[in-house]
Protein backbone atom coordinates (compact mmCIF):
# COMPACT_ATOMS: atom_id res chain seq x y z
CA UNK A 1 21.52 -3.93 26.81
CA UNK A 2 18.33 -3.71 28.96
CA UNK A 3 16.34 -6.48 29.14
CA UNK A 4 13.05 -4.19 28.71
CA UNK A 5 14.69 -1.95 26.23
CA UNK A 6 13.45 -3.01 22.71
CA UNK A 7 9.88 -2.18 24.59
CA UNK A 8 10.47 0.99 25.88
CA UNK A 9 11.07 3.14 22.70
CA UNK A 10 14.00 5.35 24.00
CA UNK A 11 17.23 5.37 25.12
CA UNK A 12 18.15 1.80 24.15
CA UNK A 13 21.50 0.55 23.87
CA UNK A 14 22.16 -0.40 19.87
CA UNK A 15 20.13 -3.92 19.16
CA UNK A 16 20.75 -6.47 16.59
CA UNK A 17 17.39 -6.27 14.76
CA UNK A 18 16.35 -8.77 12.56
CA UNK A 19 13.68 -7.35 9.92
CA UNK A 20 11.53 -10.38 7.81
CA UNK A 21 10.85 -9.29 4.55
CA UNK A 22 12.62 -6.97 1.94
CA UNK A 23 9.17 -5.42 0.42
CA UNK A 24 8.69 -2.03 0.57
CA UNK A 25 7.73 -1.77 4.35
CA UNK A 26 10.93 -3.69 5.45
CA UNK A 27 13.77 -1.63 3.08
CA UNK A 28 11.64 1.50 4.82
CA UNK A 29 12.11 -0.26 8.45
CA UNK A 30 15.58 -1.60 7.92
CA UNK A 31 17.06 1.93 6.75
CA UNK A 32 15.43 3.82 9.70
CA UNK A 33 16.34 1.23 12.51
CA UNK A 34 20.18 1.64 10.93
CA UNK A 35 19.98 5.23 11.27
CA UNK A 36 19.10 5.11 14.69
CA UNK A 37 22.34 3.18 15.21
CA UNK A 38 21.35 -0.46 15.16
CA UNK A 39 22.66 -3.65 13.79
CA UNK A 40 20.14 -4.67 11.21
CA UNK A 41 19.89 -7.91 9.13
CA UNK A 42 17.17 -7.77 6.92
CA UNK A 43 16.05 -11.51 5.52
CA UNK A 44 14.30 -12.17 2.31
CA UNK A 45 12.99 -15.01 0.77
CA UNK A 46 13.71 -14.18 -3.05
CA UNK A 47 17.18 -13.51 -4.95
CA UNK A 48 15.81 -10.04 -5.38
CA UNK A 49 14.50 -7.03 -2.76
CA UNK A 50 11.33 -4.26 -3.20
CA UNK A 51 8.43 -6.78 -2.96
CA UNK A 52 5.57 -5.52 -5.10
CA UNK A 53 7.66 -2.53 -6.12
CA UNK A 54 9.99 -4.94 -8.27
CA UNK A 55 9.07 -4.21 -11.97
CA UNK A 56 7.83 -6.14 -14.66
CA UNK A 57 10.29 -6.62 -17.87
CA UNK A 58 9.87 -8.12 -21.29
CA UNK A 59 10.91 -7.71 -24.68
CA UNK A 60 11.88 -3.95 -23.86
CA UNK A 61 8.86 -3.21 -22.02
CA UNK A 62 8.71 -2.50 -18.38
CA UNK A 63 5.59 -2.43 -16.64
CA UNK A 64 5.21 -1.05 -12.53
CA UNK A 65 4.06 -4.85 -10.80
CA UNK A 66 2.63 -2.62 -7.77
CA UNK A 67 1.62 0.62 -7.60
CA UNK A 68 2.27 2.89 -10.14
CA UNK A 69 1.36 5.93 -7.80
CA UNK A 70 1.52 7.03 -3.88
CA UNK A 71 -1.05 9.71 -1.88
CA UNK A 72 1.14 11.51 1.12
CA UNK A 73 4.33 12.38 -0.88
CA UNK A 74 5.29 13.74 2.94
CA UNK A 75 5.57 10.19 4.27
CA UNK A 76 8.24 9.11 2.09
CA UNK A 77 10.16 12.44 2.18
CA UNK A 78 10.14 11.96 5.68
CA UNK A 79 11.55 8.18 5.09
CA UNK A 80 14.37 8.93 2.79
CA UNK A 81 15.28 12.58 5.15
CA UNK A 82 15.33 10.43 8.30
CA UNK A 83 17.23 7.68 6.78
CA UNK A 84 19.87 9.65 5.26
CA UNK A 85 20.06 12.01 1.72
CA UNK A 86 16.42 13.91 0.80
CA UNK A 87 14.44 12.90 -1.54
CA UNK A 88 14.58 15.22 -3.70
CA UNK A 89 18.79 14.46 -4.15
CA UNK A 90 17.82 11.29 -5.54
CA UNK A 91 14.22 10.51 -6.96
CA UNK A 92 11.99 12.98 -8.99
CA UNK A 93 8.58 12.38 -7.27
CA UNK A 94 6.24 14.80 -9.54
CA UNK A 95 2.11 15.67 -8.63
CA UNK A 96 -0.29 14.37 -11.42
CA UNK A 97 -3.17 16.21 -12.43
CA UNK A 98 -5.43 13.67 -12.20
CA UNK A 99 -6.30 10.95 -9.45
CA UNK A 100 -7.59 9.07 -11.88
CA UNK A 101 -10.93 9.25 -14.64
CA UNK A 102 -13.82 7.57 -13.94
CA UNK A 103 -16.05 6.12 -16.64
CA UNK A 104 -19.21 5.02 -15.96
CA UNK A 105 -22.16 2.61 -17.31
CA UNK A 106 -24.32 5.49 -18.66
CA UNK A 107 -21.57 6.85 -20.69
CA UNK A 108 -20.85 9.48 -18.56
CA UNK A 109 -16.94 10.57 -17.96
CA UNK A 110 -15.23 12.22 -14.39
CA UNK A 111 -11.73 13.19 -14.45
CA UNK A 112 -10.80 13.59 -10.91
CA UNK A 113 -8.70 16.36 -10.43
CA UNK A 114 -5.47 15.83 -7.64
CA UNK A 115 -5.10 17.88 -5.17
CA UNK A 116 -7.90 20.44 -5.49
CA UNK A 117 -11.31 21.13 -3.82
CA UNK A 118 -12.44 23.48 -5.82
CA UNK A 119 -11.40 21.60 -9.06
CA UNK A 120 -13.07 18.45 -7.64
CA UNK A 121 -16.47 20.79 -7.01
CA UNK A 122 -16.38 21.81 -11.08
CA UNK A 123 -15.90 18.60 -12.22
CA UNK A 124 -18.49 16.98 -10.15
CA UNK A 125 -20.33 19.81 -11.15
CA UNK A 126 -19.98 19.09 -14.77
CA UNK A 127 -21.09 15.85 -14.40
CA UNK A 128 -24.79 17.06 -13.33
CA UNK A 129 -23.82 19.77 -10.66
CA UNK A 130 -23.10 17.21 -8.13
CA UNK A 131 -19.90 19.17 -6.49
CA UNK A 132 -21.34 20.58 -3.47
CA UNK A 133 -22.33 16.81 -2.23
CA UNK A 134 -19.13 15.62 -3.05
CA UNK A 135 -17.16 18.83 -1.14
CA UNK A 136 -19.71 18.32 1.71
CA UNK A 137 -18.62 14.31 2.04
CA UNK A 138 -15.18 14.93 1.60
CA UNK A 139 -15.01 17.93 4.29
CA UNK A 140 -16.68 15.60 6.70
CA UNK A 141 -13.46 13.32 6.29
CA UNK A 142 -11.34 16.05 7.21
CA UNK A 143 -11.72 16.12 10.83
CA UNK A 144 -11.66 11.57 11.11
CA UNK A 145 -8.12 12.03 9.01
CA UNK A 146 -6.79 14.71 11.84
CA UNK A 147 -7.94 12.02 14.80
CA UNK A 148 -6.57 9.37 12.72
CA UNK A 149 -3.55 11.04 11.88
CA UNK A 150 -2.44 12.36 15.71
CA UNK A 151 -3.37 9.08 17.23
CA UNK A 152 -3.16 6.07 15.59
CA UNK A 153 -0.72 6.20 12.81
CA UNK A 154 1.74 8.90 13.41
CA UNK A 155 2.57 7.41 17.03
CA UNK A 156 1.94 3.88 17.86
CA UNK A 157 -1.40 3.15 19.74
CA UNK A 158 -2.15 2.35 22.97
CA UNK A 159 -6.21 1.31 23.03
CA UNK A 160 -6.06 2.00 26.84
CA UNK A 161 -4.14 5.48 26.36
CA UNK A 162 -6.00 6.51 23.52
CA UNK A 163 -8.80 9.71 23.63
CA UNK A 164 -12.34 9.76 23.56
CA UNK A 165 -12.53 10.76 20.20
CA UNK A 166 -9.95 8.24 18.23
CA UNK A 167 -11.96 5.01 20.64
CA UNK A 168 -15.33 6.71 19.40
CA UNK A 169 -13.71 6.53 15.70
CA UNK A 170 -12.33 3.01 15.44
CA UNK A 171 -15.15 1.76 17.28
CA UNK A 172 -17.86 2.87 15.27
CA UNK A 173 -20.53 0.28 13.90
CA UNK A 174 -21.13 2.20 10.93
CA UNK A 175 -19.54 0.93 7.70
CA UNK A 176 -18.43 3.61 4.59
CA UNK A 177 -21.28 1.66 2.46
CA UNK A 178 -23.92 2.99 4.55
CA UNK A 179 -22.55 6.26 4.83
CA UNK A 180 -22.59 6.55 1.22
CA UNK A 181 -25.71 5.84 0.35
CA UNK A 182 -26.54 8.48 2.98
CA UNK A 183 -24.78 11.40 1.88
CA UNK A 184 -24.31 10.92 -1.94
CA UNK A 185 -27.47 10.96 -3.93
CA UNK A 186 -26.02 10.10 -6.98
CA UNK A 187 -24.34 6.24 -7.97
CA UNK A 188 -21.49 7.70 -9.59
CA UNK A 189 -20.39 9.42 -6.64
CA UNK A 190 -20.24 6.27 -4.72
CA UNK A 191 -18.82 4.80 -7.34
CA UNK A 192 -15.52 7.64 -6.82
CA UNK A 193 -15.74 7.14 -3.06
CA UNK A 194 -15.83 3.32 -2.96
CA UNK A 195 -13.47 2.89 -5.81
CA UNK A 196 -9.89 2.53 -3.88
CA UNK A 197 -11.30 -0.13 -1.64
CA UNK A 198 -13.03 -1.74 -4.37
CA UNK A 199 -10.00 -1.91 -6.57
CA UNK A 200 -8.10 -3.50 -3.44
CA UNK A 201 -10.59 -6.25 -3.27
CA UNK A 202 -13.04 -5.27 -0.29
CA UNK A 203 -16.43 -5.30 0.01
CA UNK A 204 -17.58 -1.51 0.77
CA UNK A 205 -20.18 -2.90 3.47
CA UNK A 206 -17.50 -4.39 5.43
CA UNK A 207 -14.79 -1.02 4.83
CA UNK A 208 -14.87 1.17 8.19
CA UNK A 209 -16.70 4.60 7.64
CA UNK A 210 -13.50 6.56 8.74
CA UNK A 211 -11.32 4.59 5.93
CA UNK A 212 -13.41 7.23 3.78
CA UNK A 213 -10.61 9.54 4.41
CA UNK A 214 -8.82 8.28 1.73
CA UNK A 215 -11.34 10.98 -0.49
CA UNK A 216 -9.59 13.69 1.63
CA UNK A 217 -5.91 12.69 1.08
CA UNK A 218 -6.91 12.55 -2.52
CA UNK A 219 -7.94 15.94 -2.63
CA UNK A 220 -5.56 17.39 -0.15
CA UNK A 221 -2.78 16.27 -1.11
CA UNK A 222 -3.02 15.39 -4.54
CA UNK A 223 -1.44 11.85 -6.39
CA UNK A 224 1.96 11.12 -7.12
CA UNK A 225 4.34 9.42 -9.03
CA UNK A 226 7.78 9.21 -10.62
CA UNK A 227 8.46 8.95 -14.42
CA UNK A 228 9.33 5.83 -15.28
CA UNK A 229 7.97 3.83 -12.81
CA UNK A 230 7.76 3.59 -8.88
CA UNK A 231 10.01 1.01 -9.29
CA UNK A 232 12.83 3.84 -9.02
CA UNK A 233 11.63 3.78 -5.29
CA UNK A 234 12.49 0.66 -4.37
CA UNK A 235 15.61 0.83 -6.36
CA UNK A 236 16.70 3.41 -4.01
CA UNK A 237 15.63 1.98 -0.77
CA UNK A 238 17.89 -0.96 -1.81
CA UNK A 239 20.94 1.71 -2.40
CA UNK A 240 20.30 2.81 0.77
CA UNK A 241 20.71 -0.01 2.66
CA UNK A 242 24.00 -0.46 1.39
CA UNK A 243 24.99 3.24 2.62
CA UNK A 244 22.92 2.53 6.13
CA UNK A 245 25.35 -0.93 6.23
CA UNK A 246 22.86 -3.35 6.47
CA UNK A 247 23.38 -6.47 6.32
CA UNK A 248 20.87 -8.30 3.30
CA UNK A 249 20.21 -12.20 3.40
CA UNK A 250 18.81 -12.93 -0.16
CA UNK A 251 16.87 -16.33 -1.11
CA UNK A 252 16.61 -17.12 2.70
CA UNK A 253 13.48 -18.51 4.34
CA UNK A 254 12.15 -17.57 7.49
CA UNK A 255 10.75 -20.09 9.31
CA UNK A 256 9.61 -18.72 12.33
CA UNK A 257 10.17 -16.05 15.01
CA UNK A 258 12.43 -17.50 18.11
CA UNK A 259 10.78 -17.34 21.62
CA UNK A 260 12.41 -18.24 25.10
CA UNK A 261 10.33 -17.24 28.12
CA UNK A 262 7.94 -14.91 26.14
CA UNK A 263 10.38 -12.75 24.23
CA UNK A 264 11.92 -13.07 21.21
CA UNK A 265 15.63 -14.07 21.01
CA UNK A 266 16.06 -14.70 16.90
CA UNK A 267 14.80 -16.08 13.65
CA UNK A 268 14.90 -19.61 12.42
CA UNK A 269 15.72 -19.20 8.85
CA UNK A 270 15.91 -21.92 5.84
CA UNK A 271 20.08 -21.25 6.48
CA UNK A 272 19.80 -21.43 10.10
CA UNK A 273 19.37 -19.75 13.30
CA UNK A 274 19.72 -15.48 13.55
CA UNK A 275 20.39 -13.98 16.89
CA UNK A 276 18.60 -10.81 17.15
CA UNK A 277 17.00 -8.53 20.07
CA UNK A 278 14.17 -7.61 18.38
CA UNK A 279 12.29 -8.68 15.14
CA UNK A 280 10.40 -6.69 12.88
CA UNK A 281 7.55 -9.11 10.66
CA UNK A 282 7.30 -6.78 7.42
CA UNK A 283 5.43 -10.04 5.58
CA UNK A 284 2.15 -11.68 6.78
CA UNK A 285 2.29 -12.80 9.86
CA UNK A 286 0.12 -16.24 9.31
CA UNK A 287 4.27 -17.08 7.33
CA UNK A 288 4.99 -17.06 10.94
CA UNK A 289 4.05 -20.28 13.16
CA UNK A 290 4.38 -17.78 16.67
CA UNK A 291 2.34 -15.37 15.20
CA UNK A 292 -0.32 -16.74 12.98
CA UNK A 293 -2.36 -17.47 15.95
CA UNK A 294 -2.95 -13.90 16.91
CA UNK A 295 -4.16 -13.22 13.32
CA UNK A 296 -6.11 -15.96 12.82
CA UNK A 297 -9.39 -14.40 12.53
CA UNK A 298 -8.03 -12.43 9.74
CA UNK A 299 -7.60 -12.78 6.10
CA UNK A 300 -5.82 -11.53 3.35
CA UNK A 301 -6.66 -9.19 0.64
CA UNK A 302 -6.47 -10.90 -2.95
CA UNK A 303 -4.81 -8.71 -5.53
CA UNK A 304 -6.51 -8.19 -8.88
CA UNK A 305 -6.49 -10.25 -12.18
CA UNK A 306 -3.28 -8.40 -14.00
CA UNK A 307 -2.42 -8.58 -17.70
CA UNK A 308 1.06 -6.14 -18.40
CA UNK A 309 0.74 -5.87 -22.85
CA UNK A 310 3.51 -4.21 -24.93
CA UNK A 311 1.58 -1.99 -27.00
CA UNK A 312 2.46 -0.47 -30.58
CA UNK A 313 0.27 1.48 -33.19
CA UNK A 314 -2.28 4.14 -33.41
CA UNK A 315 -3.27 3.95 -29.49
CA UNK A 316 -6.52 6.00 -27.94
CA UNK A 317 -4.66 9.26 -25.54
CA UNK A 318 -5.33 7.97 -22.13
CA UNK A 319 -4.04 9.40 -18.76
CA UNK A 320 -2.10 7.52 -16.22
CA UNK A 321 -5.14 5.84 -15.16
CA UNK A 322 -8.54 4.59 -16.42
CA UNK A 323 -11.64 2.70 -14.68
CA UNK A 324 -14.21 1.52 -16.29
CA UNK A 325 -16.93 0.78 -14.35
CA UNK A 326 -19.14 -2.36 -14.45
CA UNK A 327 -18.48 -6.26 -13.80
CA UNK A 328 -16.01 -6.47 -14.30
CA UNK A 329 -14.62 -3.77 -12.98
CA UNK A 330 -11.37 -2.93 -15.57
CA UNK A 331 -8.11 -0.47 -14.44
CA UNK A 332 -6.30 0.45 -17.60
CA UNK A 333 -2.69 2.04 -16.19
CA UNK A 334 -0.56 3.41 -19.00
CA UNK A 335 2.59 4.17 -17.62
CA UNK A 336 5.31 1.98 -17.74
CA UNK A 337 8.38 2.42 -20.13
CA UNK A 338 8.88 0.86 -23.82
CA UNK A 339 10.89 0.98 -27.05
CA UNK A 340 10.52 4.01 -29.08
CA UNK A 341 7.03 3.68 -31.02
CA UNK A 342 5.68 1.55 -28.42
CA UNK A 343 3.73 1.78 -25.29
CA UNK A 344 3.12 -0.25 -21.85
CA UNK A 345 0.38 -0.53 -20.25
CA UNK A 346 -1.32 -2.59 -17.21
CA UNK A 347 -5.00 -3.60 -17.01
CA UNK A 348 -6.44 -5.16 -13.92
CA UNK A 349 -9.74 -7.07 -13.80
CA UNK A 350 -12.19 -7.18 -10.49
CA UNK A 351 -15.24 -9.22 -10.59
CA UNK A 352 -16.89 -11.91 -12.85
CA UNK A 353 -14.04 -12.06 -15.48
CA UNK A 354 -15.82 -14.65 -18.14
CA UNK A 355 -14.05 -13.68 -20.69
CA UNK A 356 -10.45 -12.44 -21.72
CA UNK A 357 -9.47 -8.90 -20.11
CA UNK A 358 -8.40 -7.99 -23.63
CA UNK A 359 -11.95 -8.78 -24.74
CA UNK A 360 -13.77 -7.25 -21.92
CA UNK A 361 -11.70 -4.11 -22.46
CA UNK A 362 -12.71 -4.20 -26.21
CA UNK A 363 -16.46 -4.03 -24.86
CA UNK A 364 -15.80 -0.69 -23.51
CA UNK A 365 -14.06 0.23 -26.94
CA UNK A 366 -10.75 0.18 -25.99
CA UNK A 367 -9.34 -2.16 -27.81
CA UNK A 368 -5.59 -2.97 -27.69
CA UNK A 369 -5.83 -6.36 -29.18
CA UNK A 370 -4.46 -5.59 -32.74
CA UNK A 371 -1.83 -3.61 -31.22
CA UNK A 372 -0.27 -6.40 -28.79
CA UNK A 373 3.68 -6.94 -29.08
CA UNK A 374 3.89 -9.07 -25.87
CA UNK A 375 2.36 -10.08 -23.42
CA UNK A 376 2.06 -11.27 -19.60
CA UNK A 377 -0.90 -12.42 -17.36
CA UNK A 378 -1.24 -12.92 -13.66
CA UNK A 379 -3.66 -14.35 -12.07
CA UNK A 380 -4.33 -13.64 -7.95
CA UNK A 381 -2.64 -16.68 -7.24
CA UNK A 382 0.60 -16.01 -9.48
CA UNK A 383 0.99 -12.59 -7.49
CA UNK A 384 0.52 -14.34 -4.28
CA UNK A 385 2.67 -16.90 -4.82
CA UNK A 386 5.88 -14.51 -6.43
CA UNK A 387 5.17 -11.95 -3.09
CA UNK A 388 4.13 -14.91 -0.88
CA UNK A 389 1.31 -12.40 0.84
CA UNK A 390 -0.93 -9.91 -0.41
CA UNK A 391 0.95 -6.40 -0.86
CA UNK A 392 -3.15 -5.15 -0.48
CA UNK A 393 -2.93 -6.04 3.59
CA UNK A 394 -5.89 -7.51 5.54
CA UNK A 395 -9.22 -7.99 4.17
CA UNK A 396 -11.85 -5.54 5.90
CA UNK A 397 -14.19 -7.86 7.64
CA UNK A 398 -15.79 -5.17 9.75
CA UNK A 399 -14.56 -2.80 12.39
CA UNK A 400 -12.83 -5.44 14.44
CA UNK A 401 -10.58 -5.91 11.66
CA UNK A 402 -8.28 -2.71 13.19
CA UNK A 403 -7.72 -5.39 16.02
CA UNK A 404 -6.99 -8.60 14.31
CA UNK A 405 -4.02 -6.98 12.39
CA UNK A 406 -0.90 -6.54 14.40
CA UNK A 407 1.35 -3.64 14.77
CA UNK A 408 3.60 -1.36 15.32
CA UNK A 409 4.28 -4.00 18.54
CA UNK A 410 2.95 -7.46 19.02
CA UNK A 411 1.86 -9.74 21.58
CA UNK A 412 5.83 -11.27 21.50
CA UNK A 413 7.83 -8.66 23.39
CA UNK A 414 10.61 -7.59 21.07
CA UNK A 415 8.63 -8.95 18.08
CA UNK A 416 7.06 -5.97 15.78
CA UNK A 417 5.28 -5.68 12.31
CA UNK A 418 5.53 -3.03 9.95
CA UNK A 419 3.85 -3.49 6.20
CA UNK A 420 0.35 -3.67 4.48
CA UNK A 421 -0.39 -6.12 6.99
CA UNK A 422 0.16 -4.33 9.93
CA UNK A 423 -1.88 -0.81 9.08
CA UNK A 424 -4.98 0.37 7.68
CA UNK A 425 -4.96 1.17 4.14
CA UNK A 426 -2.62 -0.86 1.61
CA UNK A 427 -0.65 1.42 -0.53
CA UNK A 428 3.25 3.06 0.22
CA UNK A 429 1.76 5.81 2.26
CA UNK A 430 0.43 3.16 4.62
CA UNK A 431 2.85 1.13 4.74
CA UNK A 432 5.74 3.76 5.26
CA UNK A 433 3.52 5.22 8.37
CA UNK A 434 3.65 1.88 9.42
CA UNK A 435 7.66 1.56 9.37
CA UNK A 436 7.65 4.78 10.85
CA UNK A 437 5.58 3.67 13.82
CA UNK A 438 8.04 0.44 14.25
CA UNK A 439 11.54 2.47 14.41
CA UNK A 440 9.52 4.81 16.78
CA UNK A 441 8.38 1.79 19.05
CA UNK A 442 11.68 0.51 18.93
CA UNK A 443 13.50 3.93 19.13
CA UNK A 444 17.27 5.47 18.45
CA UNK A 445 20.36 3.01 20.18
């Protein structure tokens, strides 16, 4: 082996890779790095692999703990192709209508339709002929997703190689809060824009401008999911690394990355000492005593207040998923998987939650409480604690947030992140970019 090699993205003799963290960003890392023809280890902390994709069970119910949808179905297509079968040979990923509907305070009701501009325009137009100020923000987010997209996280970025246009971009003062009030007359409309960083637990003010393009993926390329639960996903990813012939360390610690002169030689783990050539961080970094001081001016995203209820009864026809507007701000998600007669469904609380989510939910007259079977709550800290990090990523604190987070490489040579941490946007399309950008950095033995 070279000593540069892990560095140098190509040509590199096969490397015994150590990834941290068996969430969704380190199966995705692990199976590509073992495609390439690497030795990979991939350590986890917990008896059990997929992170935030692991579901939910009780009584018969199953609930999705993480995301019960994906934008970009292209991005994990491309993970399972490049890894080994298609997709499409092993998970049914199916397009949903809807994004998601939008109630508001006033009473007023917005389906928003996936993956369609001019369905978008005539439902924003049915909700007082506000489509051609929506199509006219969205368009605008066309061209910062295409500079995004080329140079930042489809190939791993360089800040003194990178153009004009994507340093303009990422540098920009202005935050999306601003630009919303500028370009959308109406408070509903920023309500739809600001919603998917809202629900992750930013403030709007401190959210980038050119994170807006989230709008444009929405419309573009439409929402995602697979019946049953995206659990299936993770499921898979852990199949895979059985076929790709990695090898899995279960209820293992990692202490900390191991440096000599520099570079990283290995992991210190709670069962001792892993050799490796290169390291891939798929958890947050501040875990990690050589890297929490590059990220210490960061912070994490908290996750939501989450109540999973077994449902049976008479129950209102809802779609996949629900927001209800206000403070708090409630998320009713209906699809998980029950016994015949019943249903499961999620509800997630933002803001000053007083009161029971139940109750809150009954303000808004939905109200599941005579219809409860079972039941389990989560607070913020109970997620944190069973994922120990935030599967939302890095708080936005402004725009020198994109440099506080680390990734694809580090400041360790041979030491690279992958995971909600290390990009962006939280969510699997993120996150898989993210792996992508890692195996690339690292390249094929």
């Amino acid at each position: 082996m070279e000593e540069e090699g892990p560095d140098r993205g190509v040509g590199v003799s096969a490397l015994r890779i150590v990834v941290i963290g068996g969430g969704f960003g380190g199966l995705a890392s692990a199976v590509r790095l073992a495609k390439f023809g690497h030795g990979v280890t991939l350590v986890e902390h917990s008896d059990t692999l997929g992170g935030a994709l692991q579901p939910v069970r009780a009584d018969g119910f199953t609930w999705d703990a993480g995301p019960s949808s994906t934008l970009l179905p292209a991005v994990i297509r491309d993970l399972f192709r490049k890894s080994g079968r298609p997709l499409e040979r092993e998970l049914d990923l199916q397009p949903l209508d809807l994004v998601r509907e939008h109630r508001f305070a006033d009473g007023s009701v917005l389906g928003l339709p996936s993956g369609s501009r001019t369905a978008q325009i005539a439902a924003f137009d049915e909700l007082g002929g506000l489509g051609a100020a929506w199509a006219a923000y969205v368009d605008e987010r066309a061209g910062e997703w295409e500079v995004l997209r080329r140079g930042y996280l489809e190939q791993p970025w360089d800040r003194d190689l990178s153009s004009r246009e994507l340093s303009d971009l990422l540098g920009s003062r202005e935050m999306l809060h601003k630009r919303l009030r500028k370009v959308l007359p109406d408070a509903r409309l920023r309500l739809v824009a600001s919603h998917p960083f809202v629900a992750d637990g930013h403030d709007v003010r401190n959210v980038p401008v050119w994170m807006g393009a989230v709008s444009y993926l929405e419309q573009t390329f439409g929402t995602w999911t697979i019946p049953g639960g995206m659990t299936a996903l993770g499921a898979a990813l852990v199949d895979r690394l059985d076929t790709r012939e990695v090898t899995v360390e279960r209820g293992t610690t990692v202490l900390d990355v191991v440096v000599r002169k520099g570079r990283a030689v290995g992991v210190r783990t709670s069962a001792g000492d892993l050799d490796a050539d290169a390291v891939v961080c798929a958890v947050d970094p501040r875990r990690l005593p050589a890297l929490a001081g590059f990220v210490r001016r960061s912070m994490p995203a908290i996750p939501p207040v989450v109540c999973h209820v077994g449902l049976e009864g008479d129950l209102p026809d809802l779609p996949h998923e629900v927001v209800l507007h206000g403070d708090p701000m409630l998320v009713v998600r209906t699809g998980g998987t029950s016994p015949d007669g019943g249903a499961a469904w999620t509800i997630h609380g933002r803001g000053q939650i007083a009161e029971d989510v139940l109750r809150a939910l009954a303000r808004h007259r939905i109200d599941l409480r005579p219809h409860v079977v079972t039941r389990i709550d989560r607070s913020p800290r109970d997620l944190v604690e069973a994922w120990s990090g935030s599967p939302l990523g890095v708080l936005w604190q402004g725009r020198q947030t994109v440099r506080d987070r680390l990734g694809p490489t580090t400041p360790i040579s041979g030491v690279y992140a992958a995971g909600a941490h290390a990009t962006p946007g939280s969510g699997l399309p993120f996150v898989g970019l993210s792996a992508a950008l890692v195996a690339q950095a690292i390249g094929p033995a």
